[in-house]
Protein backbone atom coordinates (compact mmCIF):
# COMPACT_ATOMS: atom_id res chain seq x y z
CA UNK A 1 57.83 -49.46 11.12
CA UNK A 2 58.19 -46.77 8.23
CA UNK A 3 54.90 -45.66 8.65
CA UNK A 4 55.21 -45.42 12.06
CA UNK A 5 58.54 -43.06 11.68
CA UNK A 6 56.74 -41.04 8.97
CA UNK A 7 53.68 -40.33 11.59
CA UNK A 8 55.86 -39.15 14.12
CA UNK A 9 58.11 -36.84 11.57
CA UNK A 10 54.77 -35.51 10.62
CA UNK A 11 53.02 -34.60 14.04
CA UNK A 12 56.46 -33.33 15.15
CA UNK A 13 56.56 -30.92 12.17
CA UNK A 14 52.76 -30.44 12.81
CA UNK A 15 53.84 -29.69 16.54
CA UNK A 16 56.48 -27.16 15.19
CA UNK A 17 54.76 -25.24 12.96
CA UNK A 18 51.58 -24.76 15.56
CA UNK A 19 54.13 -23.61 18.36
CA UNK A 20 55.61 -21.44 16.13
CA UNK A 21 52.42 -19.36 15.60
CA UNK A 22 52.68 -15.60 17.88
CA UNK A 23 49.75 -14.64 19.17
CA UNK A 24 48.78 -10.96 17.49
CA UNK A 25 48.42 -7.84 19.66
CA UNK A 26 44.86 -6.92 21.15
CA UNK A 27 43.91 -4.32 18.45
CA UNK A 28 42.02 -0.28 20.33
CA UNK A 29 38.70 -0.04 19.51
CA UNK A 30 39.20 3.13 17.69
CA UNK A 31 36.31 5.57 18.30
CA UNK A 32 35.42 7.16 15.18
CA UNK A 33 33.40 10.57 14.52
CA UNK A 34 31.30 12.93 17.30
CA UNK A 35 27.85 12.04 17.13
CA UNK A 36 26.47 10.20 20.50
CA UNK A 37 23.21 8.74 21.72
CA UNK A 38 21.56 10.92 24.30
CA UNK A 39 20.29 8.88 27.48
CA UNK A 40 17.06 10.02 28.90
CA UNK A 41 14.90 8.68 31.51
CA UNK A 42 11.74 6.54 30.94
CA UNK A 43 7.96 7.16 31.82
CA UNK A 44 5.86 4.63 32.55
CA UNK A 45 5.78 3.58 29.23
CA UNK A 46 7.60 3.18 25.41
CA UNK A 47 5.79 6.55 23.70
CA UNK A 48 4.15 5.80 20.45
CA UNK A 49 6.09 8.56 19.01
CA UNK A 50 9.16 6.28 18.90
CA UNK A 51 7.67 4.91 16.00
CA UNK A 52 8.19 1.38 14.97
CA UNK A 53 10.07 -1.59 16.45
CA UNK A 54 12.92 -2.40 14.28
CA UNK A 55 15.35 -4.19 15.60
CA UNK A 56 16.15 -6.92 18.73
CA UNK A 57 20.03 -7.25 19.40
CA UNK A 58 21.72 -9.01 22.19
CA UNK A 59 25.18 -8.24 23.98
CA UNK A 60 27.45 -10.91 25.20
CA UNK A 61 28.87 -8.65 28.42
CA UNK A 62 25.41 -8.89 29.48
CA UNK A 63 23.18 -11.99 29.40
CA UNK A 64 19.61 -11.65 29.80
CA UNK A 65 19.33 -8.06 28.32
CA UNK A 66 18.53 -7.14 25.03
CA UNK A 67 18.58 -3.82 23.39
CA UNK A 68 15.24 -3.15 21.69
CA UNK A 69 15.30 -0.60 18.62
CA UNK A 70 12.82 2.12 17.38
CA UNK A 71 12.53 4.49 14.71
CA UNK A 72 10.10 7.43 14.02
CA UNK A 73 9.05 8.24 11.14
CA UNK A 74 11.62 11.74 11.07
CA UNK A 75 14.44 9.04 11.28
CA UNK A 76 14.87 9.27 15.29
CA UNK A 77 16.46 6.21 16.75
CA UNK A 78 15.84 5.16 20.08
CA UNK A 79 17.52 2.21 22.36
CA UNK A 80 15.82 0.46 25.26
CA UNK A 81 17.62 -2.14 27.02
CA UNK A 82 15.00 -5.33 28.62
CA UNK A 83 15.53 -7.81 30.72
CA UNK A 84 13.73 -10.88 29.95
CA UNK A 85 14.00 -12.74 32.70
CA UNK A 86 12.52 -9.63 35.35
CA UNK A 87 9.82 -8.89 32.44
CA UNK A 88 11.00 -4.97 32.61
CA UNK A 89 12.65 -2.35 31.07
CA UNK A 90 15.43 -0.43 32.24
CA UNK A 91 14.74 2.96 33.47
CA UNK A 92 17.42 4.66 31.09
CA UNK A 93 17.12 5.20 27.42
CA UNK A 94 19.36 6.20 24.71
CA UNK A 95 17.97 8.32 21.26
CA UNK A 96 19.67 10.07 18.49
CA UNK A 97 18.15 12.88 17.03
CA UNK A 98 18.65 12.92 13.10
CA UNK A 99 18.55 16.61 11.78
């Protein structure tokens, strides 16, 4: 009988202290600095002056899309979003220029 009394004490404390917990504020995205991609229409194809593939990245907002990354060899940086599903690229780009 003890142990059942000392079970209960101890989920009702446990019960307590977990509906005593405040949810914290949604933190802004703070947008930081000036420099922004540049969005450019697509040919037919990806240009072999974008350089090499580097990177593969994935968004949760938008299933089946993934953002496929470039570089040149000056240091350019350009963003294609694919659908995998559809096989195809979007006709929109993004690039930024370095200097």
């Amino acid at each position: 009988m003890l142990r059942k009394m000392m079970f209960l004490i101890v989920m009702m404390l446990l019960t307590a202290y977990l509906m005593s917990c405040a949810k914290l504020p949604e933190s802004q995205i703070k947008i930081e600095g000036n420099v922004k991609m540049e969005i450019a229409k697509l040919g037919d194809s990806i240009p072999m002056t974008w350089g090499s593939m580097i990177s593969v990245s994935s968004v949760s907002q938008f299933p089946g899309w993934v953002q496929v990354w470039f570089q040149d060899n000056n240091g350019n940086v350009y963003m294609i979003p694919y659908h995998v599903e559809s096989n195809t690229f979007h006709t929109n780009y993004r690039y930024m220029k370095r200097k």
